[in-house]
PDB file of N, CA and C in Angstrom:
ATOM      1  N   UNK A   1     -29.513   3.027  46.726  1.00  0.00           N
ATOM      2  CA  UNK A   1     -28.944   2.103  47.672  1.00  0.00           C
ATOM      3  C   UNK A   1     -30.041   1.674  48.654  1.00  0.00           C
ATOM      4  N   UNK A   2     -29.795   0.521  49.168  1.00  0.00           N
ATOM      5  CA  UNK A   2     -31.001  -0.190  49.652  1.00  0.00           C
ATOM      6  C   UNK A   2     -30.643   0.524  51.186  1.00  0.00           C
ATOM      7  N   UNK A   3     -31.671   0.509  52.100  1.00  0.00           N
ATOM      8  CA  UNK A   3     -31.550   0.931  53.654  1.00  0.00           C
ATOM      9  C   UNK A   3     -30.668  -0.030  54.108  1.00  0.00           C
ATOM     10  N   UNK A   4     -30.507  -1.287  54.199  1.00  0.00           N
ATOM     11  CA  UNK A   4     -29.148  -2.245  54.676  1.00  0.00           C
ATOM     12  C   UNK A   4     -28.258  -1.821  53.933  1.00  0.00           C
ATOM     13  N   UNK A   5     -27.889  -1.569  52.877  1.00  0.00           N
ATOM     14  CA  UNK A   5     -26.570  -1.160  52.491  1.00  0.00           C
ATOM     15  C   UNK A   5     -26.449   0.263  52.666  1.00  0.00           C
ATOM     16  N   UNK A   6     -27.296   1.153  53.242  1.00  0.00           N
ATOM     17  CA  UNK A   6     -26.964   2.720  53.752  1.00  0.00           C
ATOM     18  C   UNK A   6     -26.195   2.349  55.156  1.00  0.00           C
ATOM     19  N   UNK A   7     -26.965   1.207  55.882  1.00  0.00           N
ATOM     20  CA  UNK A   7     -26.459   1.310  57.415  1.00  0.00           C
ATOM     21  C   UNK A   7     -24.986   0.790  57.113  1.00  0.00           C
ATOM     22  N   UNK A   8     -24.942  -0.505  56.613  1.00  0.00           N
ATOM     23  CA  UNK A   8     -23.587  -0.873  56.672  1.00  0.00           C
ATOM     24  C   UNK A   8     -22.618   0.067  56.201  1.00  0.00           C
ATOM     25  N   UNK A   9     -22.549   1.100  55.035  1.00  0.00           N
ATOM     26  CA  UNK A   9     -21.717   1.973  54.875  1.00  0.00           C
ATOM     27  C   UNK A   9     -21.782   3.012  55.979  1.00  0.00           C
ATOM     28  N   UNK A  10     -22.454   3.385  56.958  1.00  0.00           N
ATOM     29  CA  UNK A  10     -22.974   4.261  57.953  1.00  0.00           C
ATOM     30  C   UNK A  10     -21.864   3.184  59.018  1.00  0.00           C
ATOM     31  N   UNK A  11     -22.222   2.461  59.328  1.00  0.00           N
ATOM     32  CA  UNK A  11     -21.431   1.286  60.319  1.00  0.00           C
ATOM     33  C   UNK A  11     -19.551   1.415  60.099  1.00  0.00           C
ATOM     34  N   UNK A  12     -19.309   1.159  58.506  1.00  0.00           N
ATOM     35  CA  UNK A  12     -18.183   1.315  58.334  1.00  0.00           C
ATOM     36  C   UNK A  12     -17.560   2.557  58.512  1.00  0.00           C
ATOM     37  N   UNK A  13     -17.870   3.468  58.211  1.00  0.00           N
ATOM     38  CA  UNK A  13     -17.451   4.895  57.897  1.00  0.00           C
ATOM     39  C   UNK A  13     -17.273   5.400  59.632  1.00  0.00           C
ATOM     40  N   UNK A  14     -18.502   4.838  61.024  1.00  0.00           N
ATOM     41  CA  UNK A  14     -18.201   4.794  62.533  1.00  0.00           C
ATOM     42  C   UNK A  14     -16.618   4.058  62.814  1.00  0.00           C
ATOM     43  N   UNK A  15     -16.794   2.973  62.764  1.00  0.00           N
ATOM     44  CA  UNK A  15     -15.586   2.166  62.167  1.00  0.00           C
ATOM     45  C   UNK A  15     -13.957   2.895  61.873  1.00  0.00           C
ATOM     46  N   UNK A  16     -14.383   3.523  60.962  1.00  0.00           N
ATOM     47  CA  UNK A  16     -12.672   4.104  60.683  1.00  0.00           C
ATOM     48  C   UNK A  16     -12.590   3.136  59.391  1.00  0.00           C
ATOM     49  N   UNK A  17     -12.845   2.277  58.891  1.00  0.00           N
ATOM     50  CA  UNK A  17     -12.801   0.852  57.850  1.00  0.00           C
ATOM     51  C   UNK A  17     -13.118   1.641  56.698  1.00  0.00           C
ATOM     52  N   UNK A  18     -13.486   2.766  56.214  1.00  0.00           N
ATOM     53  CA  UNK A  18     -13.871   3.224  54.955  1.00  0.00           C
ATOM     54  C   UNK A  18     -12.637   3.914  54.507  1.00  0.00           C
ATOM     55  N   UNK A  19     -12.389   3.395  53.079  1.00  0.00           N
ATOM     56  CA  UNK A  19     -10.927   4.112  52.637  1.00  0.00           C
ATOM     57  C   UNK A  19     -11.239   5.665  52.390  1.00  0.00           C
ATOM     58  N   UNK A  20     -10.056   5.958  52.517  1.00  0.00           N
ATOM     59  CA  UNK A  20      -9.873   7.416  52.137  1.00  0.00           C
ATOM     60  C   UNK A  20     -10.355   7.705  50.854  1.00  0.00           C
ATOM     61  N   UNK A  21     -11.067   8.949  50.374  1.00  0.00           N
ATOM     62  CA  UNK A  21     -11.255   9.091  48.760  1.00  0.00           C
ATOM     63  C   UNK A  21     -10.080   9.474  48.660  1.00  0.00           C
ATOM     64  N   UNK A  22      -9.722   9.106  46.946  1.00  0.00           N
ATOM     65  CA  UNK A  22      -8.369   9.326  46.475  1.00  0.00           C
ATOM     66  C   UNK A  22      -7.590   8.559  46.758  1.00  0.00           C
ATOM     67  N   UNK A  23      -7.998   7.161  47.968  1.00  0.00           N
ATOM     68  CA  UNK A  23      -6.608   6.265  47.744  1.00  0.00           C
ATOM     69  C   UNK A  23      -5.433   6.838  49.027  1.00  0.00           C
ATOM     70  N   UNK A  24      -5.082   7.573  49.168  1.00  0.00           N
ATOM     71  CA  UNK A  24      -4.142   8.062  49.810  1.00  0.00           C
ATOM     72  C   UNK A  24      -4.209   8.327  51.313  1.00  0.00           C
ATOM     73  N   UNK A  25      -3.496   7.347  52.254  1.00  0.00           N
ATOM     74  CA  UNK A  25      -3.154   7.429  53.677  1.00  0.00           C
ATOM     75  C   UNK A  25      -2.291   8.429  53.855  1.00  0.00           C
ATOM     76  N   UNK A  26      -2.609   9.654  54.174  1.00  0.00           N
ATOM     77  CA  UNK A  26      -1.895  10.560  54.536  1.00  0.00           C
ATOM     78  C   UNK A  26      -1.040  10.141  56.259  1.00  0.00           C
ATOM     79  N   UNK A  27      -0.168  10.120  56.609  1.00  0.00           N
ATOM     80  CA  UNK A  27       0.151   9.942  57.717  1.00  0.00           C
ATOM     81  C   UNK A  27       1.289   8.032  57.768  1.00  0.00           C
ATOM     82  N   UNK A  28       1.034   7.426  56.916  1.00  0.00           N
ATOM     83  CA  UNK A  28       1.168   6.406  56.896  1.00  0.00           C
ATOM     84  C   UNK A  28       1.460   6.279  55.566  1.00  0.00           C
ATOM     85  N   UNK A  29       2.079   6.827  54.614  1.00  0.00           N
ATOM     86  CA  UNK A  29       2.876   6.705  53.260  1.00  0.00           C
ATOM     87  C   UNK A  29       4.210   6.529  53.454  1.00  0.00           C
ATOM     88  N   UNK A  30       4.784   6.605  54.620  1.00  0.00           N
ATOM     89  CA  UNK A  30       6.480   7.280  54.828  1.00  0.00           C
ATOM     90  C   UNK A  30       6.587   5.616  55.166  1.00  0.00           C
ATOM     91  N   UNK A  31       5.843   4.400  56.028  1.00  0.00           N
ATOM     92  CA  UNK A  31       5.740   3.639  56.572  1.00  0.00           C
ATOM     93  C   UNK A  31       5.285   2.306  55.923  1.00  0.00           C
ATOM     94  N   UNK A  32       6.823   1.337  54.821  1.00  0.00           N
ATOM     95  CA  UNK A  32       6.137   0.442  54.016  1.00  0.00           C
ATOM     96  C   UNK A  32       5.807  -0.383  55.051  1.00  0.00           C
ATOM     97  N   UNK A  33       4.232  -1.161  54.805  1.00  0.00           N
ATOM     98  CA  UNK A  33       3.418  -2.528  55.559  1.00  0.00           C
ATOM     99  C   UNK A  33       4.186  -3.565  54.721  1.00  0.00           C
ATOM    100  N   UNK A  34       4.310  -4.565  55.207  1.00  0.00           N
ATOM    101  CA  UNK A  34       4.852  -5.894  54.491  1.00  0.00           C
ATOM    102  C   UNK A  34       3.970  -7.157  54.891  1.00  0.00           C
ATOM    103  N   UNK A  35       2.959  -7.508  53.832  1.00  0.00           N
ATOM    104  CA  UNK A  35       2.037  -8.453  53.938  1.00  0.00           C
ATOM    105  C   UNK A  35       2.687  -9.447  54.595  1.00  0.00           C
ATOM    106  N   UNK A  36       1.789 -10.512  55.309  1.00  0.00           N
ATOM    107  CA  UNK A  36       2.617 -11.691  55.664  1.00  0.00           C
ATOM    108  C   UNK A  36       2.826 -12.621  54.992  1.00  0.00           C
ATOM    109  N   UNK A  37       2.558 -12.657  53.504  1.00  0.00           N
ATOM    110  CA  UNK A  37       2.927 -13.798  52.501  1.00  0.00           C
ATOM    111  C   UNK A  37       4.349 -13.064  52.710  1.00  0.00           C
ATOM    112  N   UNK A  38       4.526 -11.644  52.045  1.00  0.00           N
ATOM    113  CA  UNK A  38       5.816 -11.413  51.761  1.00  0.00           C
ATOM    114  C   UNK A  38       7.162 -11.651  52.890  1.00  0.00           C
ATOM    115  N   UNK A  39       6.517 -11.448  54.257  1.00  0.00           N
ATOM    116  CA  UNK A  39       7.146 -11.665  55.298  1.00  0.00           C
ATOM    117  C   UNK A  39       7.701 -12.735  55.522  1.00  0.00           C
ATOM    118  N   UNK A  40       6.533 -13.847  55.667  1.00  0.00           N
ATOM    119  CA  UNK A  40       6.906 -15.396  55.352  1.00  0.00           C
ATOM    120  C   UNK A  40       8.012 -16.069  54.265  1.00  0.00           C
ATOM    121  N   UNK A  41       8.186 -15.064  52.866  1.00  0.00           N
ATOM    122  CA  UNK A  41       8.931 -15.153  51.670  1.00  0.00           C
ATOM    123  C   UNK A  41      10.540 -14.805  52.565  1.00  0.00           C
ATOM    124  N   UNK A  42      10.492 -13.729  53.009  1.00  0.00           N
ATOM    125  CA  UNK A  42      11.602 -12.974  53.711  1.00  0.00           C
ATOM    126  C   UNK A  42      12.432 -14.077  55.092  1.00  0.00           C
ATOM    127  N   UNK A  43      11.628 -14.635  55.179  1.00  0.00           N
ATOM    128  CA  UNK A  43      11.837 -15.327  56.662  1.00  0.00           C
ATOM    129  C   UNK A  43      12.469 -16.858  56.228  1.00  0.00           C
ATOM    130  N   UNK A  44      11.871 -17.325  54.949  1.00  0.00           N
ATOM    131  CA  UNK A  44      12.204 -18.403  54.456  1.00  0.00           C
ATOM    132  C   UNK A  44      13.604 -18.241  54.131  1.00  0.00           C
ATOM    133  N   UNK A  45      13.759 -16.940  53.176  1.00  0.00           N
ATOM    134  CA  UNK A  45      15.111 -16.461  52.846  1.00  0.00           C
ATOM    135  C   UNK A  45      16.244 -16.542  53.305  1.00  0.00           C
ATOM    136  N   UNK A  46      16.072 -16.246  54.831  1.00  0.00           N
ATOM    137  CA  UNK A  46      16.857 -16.314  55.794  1.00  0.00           C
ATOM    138  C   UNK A  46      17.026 -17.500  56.011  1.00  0.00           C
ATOM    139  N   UNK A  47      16.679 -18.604  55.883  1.00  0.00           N
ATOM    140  CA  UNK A  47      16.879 -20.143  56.419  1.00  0.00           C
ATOM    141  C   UNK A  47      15.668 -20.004  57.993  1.00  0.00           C
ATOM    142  N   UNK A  48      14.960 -19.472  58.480  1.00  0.00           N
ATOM    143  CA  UNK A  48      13.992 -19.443  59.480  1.00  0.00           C
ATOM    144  C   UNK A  48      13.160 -20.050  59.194  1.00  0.00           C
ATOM    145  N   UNK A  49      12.514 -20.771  60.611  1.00  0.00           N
ATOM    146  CA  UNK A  49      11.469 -21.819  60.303  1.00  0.00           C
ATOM    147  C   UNK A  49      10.935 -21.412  61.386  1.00  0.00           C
ATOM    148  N   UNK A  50       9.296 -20.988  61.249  1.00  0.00           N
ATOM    149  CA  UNK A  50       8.524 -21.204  62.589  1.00  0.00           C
ATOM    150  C   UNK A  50       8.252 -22.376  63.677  1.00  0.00           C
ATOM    151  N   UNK A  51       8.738 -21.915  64.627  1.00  0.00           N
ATOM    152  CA  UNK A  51       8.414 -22.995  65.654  1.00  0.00           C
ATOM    153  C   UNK A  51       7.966 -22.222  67.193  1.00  0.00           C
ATOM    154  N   UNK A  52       6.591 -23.330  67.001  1.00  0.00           N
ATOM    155  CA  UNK A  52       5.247 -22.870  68.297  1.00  0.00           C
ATOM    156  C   UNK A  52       5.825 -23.557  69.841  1.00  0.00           C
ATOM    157  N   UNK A  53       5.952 -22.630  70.798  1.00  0.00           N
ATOM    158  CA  UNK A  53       5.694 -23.741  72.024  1.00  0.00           C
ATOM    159  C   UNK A  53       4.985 -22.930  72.662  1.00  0.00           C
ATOM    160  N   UNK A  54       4.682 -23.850  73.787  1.00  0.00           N
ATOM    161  CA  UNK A  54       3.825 -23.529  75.046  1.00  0.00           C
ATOM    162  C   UNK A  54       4.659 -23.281  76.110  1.00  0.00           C
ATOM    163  N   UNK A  55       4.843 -21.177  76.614  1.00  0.00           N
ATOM    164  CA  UNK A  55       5.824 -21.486  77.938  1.00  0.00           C
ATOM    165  C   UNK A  55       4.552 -21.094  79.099  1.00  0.00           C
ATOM    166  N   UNK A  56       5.299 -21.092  80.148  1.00  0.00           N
ATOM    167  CA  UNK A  56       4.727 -20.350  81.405  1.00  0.00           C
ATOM    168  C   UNK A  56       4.487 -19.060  81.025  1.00  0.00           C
ATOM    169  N   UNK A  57       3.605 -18.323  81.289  1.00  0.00           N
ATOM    170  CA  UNK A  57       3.453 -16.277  81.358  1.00  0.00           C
ATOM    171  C   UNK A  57       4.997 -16.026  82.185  1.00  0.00           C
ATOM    172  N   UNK A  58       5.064 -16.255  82.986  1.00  0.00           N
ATOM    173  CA  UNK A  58       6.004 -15.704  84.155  1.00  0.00           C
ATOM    174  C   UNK A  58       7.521 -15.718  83.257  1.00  0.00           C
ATOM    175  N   UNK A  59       7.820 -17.247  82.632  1.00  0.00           N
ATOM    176  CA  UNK A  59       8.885 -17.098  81.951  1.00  0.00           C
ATOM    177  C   UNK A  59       9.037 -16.122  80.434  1.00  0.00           C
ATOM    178  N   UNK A  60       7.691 -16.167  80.024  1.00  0.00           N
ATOM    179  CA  UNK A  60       7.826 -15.167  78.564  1.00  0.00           C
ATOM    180  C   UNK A  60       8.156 -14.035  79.316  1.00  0.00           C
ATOM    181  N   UNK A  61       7.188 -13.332  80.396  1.00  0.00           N
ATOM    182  CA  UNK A  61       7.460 -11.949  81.104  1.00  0.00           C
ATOM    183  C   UNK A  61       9.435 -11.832  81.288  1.00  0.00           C
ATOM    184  N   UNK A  62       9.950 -12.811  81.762  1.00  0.00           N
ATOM    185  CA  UNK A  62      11.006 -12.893  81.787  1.00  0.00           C
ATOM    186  C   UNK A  62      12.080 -12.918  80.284  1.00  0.00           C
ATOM    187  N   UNK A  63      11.618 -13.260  79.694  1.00  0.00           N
ATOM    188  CA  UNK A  63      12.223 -13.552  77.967  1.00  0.00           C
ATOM    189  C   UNK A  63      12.319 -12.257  77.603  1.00  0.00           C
ATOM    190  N   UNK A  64      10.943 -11.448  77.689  1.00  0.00           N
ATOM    191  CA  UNK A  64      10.638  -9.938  77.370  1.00  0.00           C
ATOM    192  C   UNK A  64      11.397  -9.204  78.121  1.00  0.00           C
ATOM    193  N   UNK A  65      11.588  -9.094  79.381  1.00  0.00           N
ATOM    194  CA  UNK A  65      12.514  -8.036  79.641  1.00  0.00           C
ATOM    195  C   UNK A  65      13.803  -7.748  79.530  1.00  0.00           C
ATOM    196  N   UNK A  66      14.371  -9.180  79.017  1.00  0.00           N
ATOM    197  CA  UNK A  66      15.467  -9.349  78.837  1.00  0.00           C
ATOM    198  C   UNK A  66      15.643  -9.194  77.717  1.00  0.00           C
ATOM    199  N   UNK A  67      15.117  -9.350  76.613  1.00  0.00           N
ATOM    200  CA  UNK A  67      15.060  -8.897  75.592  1.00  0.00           C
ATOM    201  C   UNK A  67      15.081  -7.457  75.184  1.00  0.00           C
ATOM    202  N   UNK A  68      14.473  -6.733  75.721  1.00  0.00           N
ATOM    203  CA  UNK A  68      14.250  -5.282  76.385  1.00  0.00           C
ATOM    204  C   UNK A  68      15.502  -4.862  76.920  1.00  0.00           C
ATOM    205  N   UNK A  69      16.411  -5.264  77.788  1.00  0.00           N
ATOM    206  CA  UNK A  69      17.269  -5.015  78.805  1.00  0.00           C
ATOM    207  C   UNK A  69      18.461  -5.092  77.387  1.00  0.00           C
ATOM    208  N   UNK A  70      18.480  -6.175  76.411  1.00  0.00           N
ATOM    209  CA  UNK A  70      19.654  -6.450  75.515  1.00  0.00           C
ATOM    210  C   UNK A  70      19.639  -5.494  74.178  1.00  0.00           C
ATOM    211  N   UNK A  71      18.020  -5.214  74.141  1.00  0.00           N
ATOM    212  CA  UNK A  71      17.664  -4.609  72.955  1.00  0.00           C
ATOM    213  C   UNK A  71      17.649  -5.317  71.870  1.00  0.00           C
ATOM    214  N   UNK A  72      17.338  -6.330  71.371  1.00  0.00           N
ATOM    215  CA  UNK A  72      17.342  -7.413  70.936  1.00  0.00           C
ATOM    216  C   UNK A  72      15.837  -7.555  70.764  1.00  0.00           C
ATOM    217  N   UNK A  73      15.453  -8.384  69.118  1.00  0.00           N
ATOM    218  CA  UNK A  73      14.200  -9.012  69.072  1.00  0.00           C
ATOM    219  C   UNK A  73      14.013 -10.126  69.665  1.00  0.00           C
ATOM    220  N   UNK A  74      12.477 -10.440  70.229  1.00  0.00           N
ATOM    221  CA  UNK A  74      12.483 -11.957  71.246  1.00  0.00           C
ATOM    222  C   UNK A  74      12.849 -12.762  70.480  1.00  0.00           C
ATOM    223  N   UNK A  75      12.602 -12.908  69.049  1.00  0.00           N
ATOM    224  CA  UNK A  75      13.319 -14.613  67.965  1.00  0.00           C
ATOM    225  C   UNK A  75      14.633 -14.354  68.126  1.00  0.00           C
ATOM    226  N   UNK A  76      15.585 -13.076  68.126  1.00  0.00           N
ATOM    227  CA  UNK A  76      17.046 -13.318  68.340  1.00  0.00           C
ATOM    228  C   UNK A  76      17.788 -13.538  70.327  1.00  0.00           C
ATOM    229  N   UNK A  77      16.764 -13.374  70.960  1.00  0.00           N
ATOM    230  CA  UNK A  77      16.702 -13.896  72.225  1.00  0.00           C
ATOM    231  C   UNK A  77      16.860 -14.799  72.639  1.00  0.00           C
ATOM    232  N   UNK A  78      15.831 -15.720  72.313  1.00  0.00           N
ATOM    233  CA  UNK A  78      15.518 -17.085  72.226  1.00  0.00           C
ATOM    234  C   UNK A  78      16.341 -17.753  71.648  1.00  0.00           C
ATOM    235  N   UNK A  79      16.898 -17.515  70.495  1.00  0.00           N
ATOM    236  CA  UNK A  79      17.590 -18.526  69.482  1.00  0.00           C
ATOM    237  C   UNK A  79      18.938 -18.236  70.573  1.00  0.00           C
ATOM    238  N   UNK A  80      19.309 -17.044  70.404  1.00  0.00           N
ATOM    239  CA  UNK A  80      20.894 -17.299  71.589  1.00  0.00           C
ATOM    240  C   UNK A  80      21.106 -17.912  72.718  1.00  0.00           C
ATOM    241  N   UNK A  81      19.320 -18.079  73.699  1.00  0.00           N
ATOM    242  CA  UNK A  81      19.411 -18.774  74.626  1.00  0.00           C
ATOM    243  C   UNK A  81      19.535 -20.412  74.020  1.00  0.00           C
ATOM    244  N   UNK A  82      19.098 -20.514  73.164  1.00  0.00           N
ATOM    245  CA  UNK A  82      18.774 -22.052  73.114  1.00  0.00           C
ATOM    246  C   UNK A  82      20.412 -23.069  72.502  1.00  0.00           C
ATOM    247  N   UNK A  83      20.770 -21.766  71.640  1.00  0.00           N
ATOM    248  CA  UNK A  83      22.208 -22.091  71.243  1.00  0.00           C
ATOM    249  C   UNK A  83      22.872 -22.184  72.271  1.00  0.00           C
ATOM    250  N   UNK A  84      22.845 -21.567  73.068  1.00  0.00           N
ATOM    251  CA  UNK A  84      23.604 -21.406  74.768  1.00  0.00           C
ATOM    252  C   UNK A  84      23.514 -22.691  75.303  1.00  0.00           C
ATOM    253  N   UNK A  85      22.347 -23.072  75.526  1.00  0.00           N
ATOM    254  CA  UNK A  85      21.900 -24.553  76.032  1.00  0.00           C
ATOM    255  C   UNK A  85      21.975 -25.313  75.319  1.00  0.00           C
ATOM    256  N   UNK A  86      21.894 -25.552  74.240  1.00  0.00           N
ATOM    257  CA  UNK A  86      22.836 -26.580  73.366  1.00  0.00           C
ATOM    258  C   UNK A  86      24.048 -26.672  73.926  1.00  0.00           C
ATOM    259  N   UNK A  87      25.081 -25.574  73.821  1.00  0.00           N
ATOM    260  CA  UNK A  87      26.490 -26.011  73.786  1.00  0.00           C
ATOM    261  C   UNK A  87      26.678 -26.362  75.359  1.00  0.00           C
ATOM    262  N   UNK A  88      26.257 -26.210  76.472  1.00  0.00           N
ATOM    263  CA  UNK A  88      26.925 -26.398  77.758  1.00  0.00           C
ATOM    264  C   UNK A  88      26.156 -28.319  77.320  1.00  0.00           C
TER     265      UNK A  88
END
């Protein structure tokens, strides 16, 4: 192995970025990850469509605690507020 490819495996392995030998995340097997293609697949499923805005900090801080306070995810937050304000 060339001295640049000793450091970079030396770099990765500081890192934490070098897989486990054998493949196996001990600690993190119990815990399926769900790529975000598949997520995106899942979300479509549902009839959900991403949509971006721009709020104030002060009002997200506000979205979040209330969200928090309902126990509720912020997309099912939001969507009830906005249905709310639709209907009045």
């Amino acid at each position: 192995m060339k001295k640049t490819g000793m450091a970079k495996s030396d770099a990765k392995k500081l890192m934490g970025k070098m897989p486990a030998p054998g493949g196996a995340n001990f600690g993190n097997s119990a815990v399926p990850v769900i790529d975000k293609r598949e997520q995106r697949r899942l979300d479509q499923a549902a009839g959900l469509v991403p949509f971006a805005v721009k709020l104030n900090g002060a009002l997200v801080q506000q979205l979040q605690t209330l969200a928090k306070e309902r126990e509720l995810d912020l997309n099912q937050l939001v969507a009830d507020l906005l249905n709310k304000g639709l209907e009045a």
